[in-house]
C-alpha atoms as a PDB file:
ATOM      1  CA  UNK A   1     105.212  83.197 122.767  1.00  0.00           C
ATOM      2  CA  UNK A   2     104.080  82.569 119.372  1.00  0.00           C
ATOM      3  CA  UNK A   3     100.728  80.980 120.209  1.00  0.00           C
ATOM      4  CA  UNK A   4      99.877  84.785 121.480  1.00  0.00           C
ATOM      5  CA  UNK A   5      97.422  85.347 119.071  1.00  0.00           C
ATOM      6  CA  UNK A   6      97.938  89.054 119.973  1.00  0.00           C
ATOM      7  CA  UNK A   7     101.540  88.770 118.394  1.00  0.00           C
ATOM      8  CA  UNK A   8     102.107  91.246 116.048  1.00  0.00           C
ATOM      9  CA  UNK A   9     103.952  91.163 112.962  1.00  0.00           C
ATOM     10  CA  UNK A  10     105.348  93.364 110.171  1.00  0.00           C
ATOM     11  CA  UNK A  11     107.851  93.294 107.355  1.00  0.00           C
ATOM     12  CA  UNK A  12     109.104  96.872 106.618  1.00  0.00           C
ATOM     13  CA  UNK A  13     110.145  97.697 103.126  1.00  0.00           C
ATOM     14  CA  UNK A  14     112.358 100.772 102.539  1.00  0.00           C
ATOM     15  CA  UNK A  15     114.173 102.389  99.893  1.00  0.00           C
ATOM     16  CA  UNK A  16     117.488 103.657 100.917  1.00  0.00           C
ATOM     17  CA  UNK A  17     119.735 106.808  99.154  1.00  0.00           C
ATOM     18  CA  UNK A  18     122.266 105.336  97.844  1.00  0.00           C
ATOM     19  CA  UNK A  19     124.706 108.200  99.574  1.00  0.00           C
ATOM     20  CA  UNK A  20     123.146 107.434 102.666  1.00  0.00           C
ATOM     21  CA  UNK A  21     123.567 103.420 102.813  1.00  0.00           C
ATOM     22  CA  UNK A  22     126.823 102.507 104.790  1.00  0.00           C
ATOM     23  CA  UNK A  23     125.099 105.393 107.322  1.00  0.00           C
ATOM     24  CA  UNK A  24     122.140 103.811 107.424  1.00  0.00           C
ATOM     25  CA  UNK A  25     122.826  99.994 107.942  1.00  0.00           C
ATOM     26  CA  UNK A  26     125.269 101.673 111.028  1.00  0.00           C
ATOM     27  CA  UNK A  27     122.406 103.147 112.806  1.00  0.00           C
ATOM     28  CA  UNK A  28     119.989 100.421 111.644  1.00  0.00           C
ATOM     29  CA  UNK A  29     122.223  97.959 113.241  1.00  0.00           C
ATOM     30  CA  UNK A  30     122.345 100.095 116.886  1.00  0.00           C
ATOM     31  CA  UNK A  31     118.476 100.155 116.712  1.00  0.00           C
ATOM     32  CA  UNK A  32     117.916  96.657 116.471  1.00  0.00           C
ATOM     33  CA  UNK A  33     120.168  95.632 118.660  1.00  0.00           C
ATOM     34  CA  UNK A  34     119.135  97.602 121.435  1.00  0.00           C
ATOM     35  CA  UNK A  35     115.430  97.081 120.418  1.00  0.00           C
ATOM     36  CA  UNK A  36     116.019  93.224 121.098  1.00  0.00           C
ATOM     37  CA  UNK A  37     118.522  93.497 124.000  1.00  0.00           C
ATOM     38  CA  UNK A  38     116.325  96.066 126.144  1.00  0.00           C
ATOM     39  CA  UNK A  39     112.620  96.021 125.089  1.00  0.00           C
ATOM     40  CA  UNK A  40     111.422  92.285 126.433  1.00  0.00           C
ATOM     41  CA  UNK A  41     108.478  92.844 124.334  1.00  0.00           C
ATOM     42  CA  UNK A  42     110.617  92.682 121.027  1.00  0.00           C
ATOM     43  CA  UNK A  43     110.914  88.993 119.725  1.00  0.00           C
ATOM     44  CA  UNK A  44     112.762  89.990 116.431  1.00  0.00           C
ATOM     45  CA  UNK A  45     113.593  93.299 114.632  1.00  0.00           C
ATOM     46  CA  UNK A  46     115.707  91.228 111.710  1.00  0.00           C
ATOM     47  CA  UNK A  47     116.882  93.809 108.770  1.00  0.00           C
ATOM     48  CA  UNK A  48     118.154  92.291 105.611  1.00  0.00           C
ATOM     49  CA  UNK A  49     119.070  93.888 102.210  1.00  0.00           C
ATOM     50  CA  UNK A  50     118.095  92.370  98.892  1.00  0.00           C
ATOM     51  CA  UNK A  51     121.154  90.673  97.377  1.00  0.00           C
ATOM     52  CA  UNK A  52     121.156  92.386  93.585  1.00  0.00           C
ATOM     53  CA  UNK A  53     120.108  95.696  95.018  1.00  0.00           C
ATOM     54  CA  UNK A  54     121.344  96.120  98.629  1.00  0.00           C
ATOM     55  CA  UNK A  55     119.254  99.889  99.083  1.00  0.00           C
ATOM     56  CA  UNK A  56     116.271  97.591  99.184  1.00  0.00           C
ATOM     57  CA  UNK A  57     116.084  97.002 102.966  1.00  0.00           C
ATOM     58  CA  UNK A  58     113.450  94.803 104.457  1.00  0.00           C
ATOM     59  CA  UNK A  59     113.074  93.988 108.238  1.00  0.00           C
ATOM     60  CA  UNK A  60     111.443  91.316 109.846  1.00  0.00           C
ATOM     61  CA  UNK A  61     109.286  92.803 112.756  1.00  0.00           C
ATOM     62  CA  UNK A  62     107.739  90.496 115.736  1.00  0.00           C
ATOM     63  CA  UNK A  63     106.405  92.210 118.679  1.00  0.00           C
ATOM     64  CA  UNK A  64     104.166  90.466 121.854  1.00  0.00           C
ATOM     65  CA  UNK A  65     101.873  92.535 120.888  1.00  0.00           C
ATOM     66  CA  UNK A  66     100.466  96.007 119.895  1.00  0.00           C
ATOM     67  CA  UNK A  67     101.431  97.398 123.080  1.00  0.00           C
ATOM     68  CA  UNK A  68     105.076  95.859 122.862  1.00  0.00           C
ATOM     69  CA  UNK A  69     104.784  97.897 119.622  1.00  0.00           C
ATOM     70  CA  UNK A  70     103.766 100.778 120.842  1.00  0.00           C
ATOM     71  CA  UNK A  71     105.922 100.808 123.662  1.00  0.00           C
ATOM     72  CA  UNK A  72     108.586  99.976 120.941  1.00  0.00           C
ATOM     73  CA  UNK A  73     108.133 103.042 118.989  1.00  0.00           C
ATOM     74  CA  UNK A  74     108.667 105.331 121.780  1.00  0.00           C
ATOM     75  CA  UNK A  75     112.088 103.937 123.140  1.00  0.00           C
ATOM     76  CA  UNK A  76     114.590 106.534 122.701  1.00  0.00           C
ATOM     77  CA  UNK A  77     117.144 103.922 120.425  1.00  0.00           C
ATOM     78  CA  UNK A  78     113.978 103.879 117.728  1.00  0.00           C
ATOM     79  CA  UNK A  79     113.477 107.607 118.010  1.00  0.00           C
ATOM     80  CA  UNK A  80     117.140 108.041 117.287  1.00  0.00           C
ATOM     81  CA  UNK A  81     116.590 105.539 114.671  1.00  0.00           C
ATOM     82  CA  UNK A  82     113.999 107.127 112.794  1.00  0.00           C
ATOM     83  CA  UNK A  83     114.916 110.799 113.570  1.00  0.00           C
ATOM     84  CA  UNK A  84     118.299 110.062 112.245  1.00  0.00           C
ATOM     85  CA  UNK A  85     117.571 108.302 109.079  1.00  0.00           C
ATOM     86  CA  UNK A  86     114.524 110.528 107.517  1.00  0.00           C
ATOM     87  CA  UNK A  87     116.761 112.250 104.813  1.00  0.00           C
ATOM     88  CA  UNK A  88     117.954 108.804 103.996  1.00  0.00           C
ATOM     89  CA  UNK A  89     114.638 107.215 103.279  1.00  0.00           C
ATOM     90  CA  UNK A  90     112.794 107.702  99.970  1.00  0.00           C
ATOM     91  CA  UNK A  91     110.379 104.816 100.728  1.00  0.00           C
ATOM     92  CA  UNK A  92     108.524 103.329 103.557  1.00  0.00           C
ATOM     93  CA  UNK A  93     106.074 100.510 103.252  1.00  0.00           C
ATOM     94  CA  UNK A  94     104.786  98.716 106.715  1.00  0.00           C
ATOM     95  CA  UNK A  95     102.603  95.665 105.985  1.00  0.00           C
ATOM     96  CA  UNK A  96     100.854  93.579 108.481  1.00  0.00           C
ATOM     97  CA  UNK A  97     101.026  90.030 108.460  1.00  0.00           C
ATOM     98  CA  UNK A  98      99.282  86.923 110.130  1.00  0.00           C
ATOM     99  CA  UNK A  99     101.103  84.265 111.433  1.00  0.00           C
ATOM    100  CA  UNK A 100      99.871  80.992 109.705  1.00  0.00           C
ATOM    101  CA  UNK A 101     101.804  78.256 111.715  1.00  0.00           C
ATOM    102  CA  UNK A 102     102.571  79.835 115.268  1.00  0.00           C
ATOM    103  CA  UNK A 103     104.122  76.112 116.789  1.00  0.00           C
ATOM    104  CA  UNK A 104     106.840  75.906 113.640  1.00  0.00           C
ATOM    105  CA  UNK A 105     108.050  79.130 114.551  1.00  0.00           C
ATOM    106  CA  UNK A 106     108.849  78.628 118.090  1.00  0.00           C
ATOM    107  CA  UNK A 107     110.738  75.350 116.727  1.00  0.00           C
ATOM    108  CA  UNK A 108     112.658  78.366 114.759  1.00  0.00           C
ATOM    109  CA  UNK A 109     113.191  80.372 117.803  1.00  0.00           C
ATOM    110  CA  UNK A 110     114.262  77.021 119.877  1.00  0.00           C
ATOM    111  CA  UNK A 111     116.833  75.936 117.273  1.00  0.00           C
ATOM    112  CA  UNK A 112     119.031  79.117 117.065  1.00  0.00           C
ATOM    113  CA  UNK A 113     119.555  78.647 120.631  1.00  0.00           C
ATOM    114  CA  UNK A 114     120.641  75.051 120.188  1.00  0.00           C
END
């Protein structure tokens, strides 16, 4: 898996409302689920809210590749998703990342099945 060097990765940082938070994290949570759970080439959508300001959502992103990605993008749970949530975004960032130590993360992937 992670020695793929076609893996992609991503952190997304958004800015929530704050009116539309609770509403959000609910249909965040459905999206990621079923985006791990039914799309094989999803390793990890993993959203997570900054502690001292919790509209400051960030989500961990791992795809097989760009066509998992892709692929990803058009399930109907993500179009929901994002077709759902665009009055409760005011800010989207996507940034690209490199993995710099592929064989440690698998360990990571091996121990939370343990």
């Amino acid at each position: 898996m992670a020695q793929d060097n076609k893996m992609m990765i991503r952190i997304s940082e958004i800015e929530i409302d704050s009116v539309y938070l609770h509403e959000y994290i609910h249909i965040l949570q459905v999206e990621s689920k079923a985006s791990v759970q039914k799309e094989p080439g999803v390793i990890a959508i993993f959203p997570m809210y900054q502690k001292e300001s919790p509209t400051q959502i960030r989500i961990l992103e791992i795809y097989a590749n760009q066509a998992a990605y892709e692929d990803h993008i058009k399930s109907p749970h993500f179009q929901a998703y994002k077709s759902g949530t665009l009055k409760m975004v005011k800010s989207l960032k996507l940034i690209d990342m490199n993995c710099i130590d592929p064989e440690t993360m698998e360990e990571l992937f091996r121990k939370l099945n343990q």
